[in-house]
Protein backbone atom coordinates (compact mmCIF):
# COMPACT_ATOMS: atom_id res chain seq x y z
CA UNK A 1 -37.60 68.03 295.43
CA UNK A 2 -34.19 69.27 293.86
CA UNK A 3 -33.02 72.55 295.55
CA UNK A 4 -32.47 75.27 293.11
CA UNK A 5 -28.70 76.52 292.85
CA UNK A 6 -27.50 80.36 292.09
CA UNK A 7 -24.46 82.04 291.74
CA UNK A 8 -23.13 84.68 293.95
CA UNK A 9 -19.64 84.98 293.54
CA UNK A 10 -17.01 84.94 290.69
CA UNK A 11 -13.35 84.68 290.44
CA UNK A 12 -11.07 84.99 287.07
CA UNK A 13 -7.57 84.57 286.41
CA UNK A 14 -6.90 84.71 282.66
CA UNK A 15 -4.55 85.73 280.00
CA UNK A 16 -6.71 88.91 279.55
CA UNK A 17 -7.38 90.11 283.28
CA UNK A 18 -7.13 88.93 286.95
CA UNK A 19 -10.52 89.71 288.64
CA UNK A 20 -13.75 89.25 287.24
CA UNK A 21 -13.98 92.99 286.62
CA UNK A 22 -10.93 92.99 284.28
CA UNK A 23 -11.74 89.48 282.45
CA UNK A 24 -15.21 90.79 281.53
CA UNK A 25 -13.91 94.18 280.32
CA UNK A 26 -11.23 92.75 277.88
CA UNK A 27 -13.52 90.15 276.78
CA UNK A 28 -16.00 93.15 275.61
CA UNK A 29 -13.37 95.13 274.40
CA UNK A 30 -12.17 92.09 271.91
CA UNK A 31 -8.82 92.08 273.25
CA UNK A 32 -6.57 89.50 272.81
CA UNK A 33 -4.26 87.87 275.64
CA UNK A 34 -2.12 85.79 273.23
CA UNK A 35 1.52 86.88 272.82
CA UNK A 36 5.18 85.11 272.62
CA UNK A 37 5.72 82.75 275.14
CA UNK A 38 8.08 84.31 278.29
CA UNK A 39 8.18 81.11 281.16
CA UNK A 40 10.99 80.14 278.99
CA UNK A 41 12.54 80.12 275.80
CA UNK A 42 10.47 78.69 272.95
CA UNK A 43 12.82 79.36 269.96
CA UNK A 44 12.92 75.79 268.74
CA UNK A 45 9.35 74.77 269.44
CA UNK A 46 6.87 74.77 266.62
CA UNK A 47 4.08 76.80 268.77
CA UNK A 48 6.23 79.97 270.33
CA UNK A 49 2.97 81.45 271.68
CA UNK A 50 0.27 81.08 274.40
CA UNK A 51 -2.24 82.70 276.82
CA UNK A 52 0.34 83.76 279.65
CA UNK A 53 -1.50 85.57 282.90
CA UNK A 54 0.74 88.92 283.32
CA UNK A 55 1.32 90.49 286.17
CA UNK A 56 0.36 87.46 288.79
CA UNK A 57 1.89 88.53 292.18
CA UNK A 58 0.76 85.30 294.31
CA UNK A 59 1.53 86.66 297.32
CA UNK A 60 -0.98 89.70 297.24
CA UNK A 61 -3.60 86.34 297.60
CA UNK A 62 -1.65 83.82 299.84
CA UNK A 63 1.25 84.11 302.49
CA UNK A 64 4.71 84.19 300.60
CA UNK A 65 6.06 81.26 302.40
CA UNK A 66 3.28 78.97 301.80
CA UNK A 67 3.19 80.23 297.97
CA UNK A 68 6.76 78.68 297.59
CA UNK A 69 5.24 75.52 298.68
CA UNK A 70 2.95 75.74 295.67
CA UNK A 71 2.69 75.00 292.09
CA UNK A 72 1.43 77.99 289.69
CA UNK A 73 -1.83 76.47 289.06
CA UNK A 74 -2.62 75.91 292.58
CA UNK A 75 -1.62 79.36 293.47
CA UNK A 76 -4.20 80.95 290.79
CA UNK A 77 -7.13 78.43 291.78
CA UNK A 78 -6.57 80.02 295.82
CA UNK A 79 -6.43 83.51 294.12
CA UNK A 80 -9.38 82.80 292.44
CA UNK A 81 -11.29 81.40 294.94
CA UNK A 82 -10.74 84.37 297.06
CA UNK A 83 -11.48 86.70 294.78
CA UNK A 84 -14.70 84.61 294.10
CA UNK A 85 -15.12 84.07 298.25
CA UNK A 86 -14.70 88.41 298.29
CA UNK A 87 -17.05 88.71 295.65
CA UNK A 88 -19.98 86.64 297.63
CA UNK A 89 -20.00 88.54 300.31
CA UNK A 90 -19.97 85.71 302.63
CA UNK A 91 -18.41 86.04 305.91
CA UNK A 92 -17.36 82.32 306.38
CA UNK A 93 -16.72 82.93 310.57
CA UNK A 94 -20.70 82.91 310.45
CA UNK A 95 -21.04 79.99 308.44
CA UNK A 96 -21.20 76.08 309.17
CA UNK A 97 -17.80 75.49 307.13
CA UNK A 98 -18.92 71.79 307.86
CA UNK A 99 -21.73 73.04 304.56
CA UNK A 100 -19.17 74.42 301.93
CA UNK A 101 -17.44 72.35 300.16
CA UNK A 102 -14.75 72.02 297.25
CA UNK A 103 -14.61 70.54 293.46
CA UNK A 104 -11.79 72.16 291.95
CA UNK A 105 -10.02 70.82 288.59
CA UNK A 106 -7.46 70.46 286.79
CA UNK A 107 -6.23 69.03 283.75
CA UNK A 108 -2.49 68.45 283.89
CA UNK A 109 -1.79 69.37 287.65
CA UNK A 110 1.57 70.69 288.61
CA UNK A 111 3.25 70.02 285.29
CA UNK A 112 5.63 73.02 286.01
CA UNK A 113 6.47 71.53 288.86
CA UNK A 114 6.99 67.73 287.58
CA UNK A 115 9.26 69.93 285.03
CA UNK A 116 11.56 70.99 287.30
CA UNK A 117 11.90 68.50 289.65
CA UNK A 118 12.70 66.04 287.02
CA UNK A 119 15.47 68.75 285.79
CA UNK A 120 16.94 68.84 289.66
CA UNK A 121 16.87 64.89 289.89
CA UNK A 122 18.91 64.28 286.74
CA UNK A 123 20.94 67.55 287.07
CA UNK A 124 21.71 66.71 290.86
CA UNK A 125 20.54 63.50 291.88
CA UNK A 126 17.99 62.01 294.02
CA UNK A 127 18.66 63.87 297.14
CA UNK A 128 18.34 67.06 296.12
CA UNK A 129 14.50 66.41 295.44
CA UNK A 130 12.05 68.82 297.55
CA UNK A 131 9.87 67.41 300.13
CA UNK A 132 7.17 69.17 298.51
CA UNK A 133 7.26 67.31 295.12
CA UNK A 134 4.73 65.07 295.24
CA UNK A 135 2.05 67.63 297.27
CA UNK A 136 2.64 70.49 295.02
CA UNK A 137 2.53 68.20 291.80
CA UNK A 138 -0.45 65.97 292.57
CA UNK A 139 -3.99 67.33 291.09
CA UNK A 140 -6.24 66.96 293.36
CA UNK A 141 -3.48 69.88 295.72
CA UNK A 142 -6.24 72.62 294.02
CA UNK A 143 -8.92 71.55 295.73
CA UNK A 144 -7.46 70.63 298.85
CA UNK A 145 -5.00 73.18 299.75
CA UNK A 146 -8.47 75.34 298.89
CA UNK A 147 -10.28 73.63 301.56
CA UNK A 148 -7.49 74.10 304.21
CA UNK A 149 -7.04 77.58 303.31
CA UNK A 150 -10.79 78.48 303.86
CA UNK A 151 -11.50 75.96 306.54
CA UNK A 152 -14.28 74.25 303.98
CA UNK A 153 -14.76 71.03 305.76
CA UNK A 154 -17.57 70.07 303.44
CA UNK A 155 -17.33 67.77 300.51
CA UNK A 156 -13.94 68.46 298.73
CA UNK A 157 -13.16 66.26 295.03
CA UNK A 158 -11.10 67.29 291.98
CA UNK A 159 -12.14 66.43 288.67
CA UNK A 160 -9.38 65.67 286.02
CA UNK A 161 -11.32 65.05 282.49
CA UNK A 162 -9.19 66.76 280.60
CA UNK A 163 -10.57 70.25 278.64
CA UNK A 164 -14.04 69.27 280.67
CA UNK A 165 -12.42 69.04 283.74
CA UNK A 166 -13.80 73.30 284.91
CA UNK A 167 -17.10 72.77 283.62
CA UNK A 168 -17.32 68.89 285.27
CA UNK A 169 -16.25 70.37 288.77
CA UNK A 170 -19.04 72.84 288.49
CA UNK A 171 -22.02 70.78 287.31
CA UNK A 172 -20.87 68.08 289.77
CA UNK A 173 -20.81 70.59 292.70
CA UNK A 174 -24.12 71.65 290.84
CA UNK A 175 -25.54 68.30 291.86
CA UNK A 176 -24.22 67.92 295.25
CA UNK A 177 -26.37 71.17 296.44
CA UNK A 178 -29.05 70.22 294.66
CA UNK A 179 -29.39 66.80 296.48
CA UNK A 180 -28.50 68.41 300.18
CA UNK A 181 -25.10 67.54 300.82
CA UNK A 182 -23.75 71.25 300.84
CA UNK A 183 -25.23 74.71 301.31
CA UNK A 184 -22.45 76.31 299.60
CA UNK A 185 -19.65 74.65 296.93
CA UNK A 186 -16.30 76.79 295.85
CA UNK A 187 -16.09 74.98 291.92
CA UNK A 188 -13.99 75.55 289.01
CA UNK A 189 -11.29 75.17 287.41
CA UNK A 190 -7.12 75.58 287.29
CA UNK A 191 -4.57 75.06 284.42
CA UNK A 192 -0.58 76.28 284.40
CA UNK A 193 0.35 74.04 281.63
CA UNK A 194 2.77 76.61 279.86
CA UNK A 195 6.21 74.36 280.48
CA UNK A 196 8.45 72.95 278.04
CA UNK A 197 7.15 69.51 278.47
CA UNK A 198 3.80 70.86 277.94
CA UNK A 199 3.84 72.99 275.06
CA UNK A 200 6.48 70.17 273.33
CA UNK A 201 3.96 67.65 273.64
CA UNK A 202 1.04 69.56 272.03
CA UNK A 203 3.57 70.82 269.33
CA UNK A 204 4.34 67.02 268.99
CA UNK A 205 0.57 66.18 268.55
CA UNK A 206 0.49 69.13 265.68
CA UNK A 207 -2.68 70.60 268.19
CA UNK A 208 -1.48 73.79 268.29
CA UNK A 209 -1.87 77.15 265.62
CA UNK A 210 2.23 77.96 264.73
CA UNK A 211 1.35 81.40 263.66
CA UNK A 212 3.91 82.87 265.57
CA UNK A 213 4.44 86.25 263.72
CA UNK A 214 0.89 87.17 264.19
CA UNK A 215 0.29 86.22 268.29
CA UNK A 216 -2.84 88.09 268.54
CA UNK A 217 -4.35 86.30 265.66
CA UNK A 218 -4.08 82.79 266.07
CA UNK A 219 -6.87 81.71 267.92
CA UNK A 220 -9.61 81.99 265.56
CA UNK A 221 -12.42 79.99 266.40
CA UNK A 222 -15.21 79.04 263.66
CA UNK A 223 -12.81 80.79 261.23
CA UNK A 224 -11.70 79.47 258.01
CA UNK A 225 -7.85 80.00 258.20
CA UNK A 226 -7.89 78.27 261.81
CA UNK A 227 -4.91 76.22 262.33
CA UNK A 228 -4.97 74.71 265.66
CA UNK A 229 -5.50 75.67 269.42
CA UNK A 230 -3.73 78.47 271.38
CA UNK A 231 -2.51 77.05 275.00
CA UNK A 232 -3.71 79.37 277.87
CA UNK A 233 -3.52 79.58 281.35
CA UNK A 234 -5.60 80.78 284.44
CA UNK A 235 -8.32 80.02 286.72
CA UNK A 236 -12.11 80.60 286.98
CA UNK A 237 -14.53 79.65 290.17
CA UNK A 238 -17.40 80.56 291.06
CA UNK A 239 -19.66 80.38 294.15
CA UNK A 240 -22.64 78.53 294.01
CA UNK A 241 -25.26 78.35 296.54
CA UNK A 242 -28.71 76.69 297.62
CA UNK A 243 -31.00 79.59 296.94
CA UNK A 244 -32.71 79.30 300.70
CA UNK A 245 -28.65 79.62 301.55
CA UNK A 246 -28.44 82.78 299.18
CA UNK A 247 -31.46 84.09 300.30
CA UNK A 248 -31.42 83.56 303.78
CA UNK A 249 -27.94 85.93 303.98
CA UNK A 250 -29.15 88.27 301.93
CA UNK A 251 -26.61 87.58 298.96
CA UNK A 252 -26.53 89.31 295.56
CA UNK A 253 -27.44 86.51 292.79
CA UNK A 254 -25.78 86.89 289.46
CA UNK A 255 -28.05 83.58 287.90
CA UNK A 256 -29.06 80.57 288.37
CA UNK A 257 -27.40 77.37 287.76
CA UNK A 258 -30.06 75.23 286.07
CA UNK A 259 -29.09 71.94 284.22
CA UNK A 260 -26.03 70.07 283.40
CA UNK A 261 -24.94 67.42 280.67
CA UNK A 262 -22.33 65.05 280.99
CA UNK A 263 -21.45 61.88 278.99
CA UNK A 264 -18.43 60.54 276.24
CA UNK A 265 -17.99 60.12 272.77
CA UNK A 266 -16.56 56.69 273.43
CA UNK A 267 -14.74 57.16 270.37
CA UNK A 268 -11.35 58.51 269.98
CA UNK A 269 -8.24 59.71 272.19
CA UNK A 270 -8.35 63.23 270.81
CA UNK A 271 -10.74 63.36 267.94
CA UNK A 272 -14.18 64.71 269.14
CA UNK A 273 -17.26 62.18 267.34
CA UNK A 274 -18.17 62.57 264.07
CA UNK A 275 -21.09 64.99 263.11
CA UNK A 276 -21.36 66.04 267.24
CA UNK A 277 -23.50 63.46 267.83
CA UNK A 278 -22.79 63.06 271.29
CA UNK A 279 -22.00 66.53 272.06
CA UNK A 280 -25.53 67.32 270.75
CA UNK A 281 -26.85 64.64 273.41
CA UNK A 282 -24.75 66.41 276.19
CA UNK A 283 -26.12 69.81 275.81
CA UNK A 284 -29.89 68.28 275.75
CA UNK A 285 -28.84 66.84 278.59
CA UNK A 286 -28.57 69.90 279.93
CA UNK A 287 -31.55 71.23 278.72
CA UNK A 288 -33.67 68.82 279.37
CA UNK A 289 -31.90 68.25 283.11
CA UNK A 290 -33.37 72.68 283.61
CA UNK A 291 -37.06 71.66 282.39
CA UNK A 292 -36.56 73.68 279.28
CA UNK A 293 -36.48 73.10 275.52
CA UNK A 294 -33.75 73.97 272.99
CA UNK A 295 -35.74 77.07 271.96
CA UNK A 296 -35.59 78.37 275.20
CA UNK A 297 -31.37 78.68 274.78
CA UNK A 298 -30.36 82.79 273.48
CA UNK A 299 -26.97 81.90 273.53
CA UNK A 300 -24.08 79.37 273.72
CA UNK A 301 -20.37 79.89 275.16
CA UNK A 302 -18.87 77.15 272.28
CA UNK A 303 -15.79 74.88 273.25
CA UNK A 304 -14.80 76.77 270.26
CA UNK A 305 -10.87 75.31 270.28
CA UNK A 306 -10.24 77.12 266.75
CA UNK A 307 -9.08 73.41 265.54
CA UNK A 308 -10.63 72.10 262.40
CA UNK A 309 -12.00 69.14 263.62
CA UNK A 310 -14.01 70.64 267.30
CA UNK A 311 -15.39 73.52 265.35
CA UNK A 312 -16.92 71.49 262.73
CA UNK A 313 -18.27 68.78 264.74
CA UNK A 314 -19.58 71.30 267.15
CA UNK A 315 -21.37 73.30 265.10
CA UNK A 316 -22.93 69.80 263.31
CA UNK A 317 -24.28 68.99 267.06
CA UNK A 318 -25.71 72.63 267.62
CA UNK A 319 -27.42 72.44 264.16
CA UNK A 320 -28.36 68.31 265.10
CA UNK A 321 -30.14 69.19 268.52
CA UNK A 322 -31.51 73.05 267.53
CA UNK A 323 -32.82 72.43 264.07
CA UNK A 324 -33.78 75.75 262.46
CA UNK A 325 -33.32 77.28 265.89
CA UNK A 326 -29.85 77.17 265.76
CA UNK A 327 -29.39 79.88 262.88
CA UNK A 328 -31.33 82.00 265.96
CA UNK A 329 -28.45 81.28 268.15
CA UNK A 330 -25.95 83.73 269.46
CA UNK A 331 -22.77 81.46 269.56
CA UNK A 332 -19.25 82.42 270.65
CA UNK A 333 -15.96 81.27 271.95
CA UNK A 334 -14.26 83.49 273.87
CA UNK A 335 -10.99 81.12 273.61
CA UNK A 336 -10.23 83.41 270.63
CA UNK A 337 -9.37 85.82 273.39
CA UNK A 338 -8.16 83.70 275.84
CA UNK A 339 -6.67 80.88 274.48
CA UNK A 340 -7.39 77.12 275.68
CA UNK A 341 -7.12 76.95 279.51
CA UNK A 342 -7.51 73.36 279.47
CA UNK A 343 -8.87 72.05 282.52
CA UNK A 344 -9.24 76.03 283.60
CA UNK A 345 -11.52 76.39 280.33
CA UNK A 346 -15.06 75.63 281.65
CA UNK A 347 -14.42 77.49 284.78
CA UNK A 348 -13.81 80.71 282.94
CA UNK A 349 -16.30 80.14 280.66
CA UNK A 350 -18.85 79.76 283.11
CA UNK A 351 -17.88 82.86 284.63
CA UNK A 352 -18.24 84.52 281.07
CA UNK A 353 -21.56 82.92 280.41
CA UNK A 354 -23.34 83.92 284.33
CA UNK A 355 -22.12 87.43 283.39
CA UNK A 356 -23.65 87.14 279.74
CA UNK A 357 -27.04 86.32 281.94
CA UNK A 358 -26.75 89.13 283.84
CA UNK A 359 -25.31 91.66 282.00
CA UNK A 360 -27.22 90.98 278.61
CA UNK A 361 -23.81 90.84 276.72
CA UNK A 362 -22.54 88.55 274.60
CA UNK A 363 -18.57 88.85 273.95
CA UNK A 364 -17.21 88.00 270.63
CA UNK A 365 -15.47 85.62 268.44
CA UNK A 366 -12.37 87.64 267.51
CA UNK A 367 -10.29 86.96 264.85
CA UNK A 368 -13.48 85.74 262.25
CA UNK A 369 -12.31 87.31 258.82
CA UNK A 370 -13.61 84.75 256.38
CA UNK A 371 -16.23 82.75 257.10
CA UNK A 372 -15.71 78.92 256.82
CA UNK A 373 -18.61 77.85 254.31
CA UNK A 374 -19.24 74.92 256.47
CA UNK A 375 -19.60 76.80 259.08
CA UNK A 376 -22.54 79.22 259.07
CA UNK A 377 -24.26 80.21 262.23
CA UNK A 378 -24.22 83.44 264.02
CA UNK A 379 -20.51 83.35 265.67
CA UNK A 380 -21.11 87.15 266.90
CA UNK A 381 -17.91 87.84 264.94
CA UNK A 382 -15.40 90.31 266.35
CA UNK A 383 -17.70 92.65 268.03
CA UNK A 384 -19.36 92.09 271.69
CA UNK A 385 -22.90 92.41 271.70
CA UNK A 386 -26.27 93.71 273.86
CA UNK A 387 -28.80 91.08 273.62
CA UNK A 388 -30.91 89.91 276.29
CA UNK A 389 -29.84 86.46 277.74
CA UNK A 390 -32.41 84.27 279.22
CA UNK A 391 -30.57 80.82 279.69
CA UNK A 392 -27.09 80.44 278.02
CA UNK A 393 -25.32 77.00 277.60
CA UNK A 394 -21.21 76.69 278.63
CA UNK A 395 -19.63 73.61 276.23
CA UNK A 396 -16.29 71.95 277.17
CA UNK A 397 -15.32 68.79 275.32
CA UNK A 398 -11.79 67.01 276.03
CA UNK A 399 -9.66 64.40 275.38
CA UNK A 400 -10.33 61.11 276.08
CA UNK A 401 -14.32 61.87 274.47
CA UNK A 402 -15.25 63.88 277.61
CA UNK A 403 -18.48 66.09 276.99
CA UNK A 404 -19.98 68.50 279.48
CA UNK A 405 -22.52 71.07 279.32
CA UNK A 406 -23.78 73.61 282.13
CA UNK A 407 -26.90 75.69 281.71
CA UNK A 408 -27.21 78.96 283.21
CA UNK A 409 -30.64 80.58 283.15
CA UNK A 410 -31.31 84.13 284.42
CA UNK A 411 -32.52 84.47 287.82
CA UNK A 412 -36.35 85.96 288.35
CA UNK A 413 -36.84 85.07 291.99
């Protein structure tokens, strides 16, 4: 028998808050994280804006001389995981550390990092490399330098599938509790892709909105002026745990982790599937993967990348797999706030979506000022909402036709 999975702890770094506290609270209020671009100077790039995190001190979170050894993005997934470690209530000296384990993502690694480096080794040559290069670029750095800061000795894997990679990590550290090999798995996912070499490549790939003179109103998923995805940058993980684990401890449980999707469109570098097909098939996955039905789903946290081609297809696979449940549907995409984290995305989202379940909030699509004919389900445009949320779906699609789907139901003992 399948051991059920909850959720006791949550950690957020985002464009609009660090802490879970401050994430949720922007994302009711609406606001908007997206300004011009200040890691460097953008003038000549087509996209000068993005989802920067303000006011990141890493060394309130991790000792200043290991910090240095660090790229950004595996700074905020150790912030994060603390926060989300804090937020359990789990003293870890009392635990078998030999139980918790580590799937932490990312979807670019330590691109800032590659950045500079490269600049020092044609700038100054080949000695003047640091002996840290390759350890603070590689991906998997997240997860690990996690483990060793915690002492998590149980399983410990990064996931790199692109805009999936957050919500992968999760439902694969989903599984691994369910089928015994952990008690106890730190997931998510990490992203600090806002570097020249970054930004110029999506610029290159015309991905990105260039409404520069209007920051806070670029992302605008759903929308029918949308022109293109807003970078971001962050980190979201959350704490999952067998329920005889959260239980026996005496741990407060935010919801339950339920079902998760995962498969490809096996059809394109970038371009998502015509008509959603496959993205429909990933969130019945999901679905099905809980015991439930599609009826049974209040509301859905949307990949929602505010490009022409996601939205469209995504709402063809909600309306595909929900039939006329779908016009039921609370949907939103809280990337209008946020920005695209990348391989960060379905970590934060899945923190948005357990405290949707147990909260009974939805937060908005901001930005939606005229409706995209196509387009015509319930986007809960510009205003957060109180609804109760029973089970809620999390959607990340990414390059490369990766589809994942995590289903978070609320918890009733």
């Amino acid at each position: 028998m399948k051991k059920r999975v909850v959720v006791t702890g949550l950690g957020a770094i985002s464009p609009i808050g660090i802490g879970k506290d401050a994430f949720w609270n922007s994302l009711m209020e609406g606001k908007s994280g997206i300004t011009r671009i200040s890691r460097f100077d953008p003038t000549d790039y087509a996209t000068q804006i993005a989802g920067e995190v303000k006011d990141f001190d890493p060394t309130q979170f991790i000792d200043k001389k290991e910090a240095k050894r660090m790229d950004r993005s595996t700074q905020f997934a150790i912030a994060a995981a603390k926060m989300a470690l804090e937020d359990s209530g789990m003293e870890l000296e009392k635990e078998d550390r030999s139980r918790i384990g580590t799937v932490i993502g990312t979807g670019i690694g330590g691109i800032e990092t590659l950045h500079d480096q490269y600049k020092t080794l044609f700038d100054k040559g080949p000695n003047r490399i640091s002996p840290f290069f390759v350890p603070m670029m590689i991906a998997n750095m997240a997860s690990g330098l996690t483990s060793i800061t915690f002492g998590l000795q149980g399983p410990c894997t990064c996931v790199v599938t692109a805009c999936a990679t957050g919500t992968n990590a999760i439902g694969d550290a989903f599984k691994m509790i369910q089928r015994g090999d952990a008690d106890v798995m730190v997931a998510g996912g990490t992203e600090a892709p806002i570097s020249p070499a970054a930004v110029a490549g999506f610029c290159s790939m015309k991905a990105m909105s260039t409404r520069n003179d209007e920051p806070e109103k670029a992302s605008r998923p759903f929308e029918k002026g949308r022109d293109g995805f807003i970078m971001g940058e962050g980190a979201g993980i959350v704490i999952l745990e067998s329920l005889e684990h959260a239980l026996a401890r005496g741990a407060r449980i935010y919801a339950e982790i339920a079902g998760y999707g995962s498969n490809a469109d096996a059809y394109h570098i970038t371009a998502p599937a015509p008509e959603g097909v496959q993205a429909a098939k990933c969130m019945a996955a999901a679905i099905a993967d809980a015991g439930l039905k599609p009826e049974d789903v209040d509301y859905i946290n949307a990949h929602g990348t505010s490009t022409p081609l996601n939205d469209k297809n995504e709402t063809l696979g909600i309306k595909s797999l929900f039939g006329s449940h779908a016009s039921k549907l609370a949907i939103s995409s809280i990337k209008s706030m946020t920005g695209h984290l990348l391989g960060a995305a379905g970590g934060v989202e899945t923190v948005a979506s357990v405290l949707s379940v147990a909260k009974d909030e939805i937060p908005p699509t901001i930005n939606y000022d005229t409706p995209d004919p196509e387009l015509d389900l319930d986007y809960v445009p510009n205003k957060s909402r109180k609804q109760t949320v029973r089970v809620a779906i999390s959607n990340s699609f990414g390059f490369g036709g990766h589809n994942a789907t995590i289903l978070v139901k609320k918890y009733l003992g």
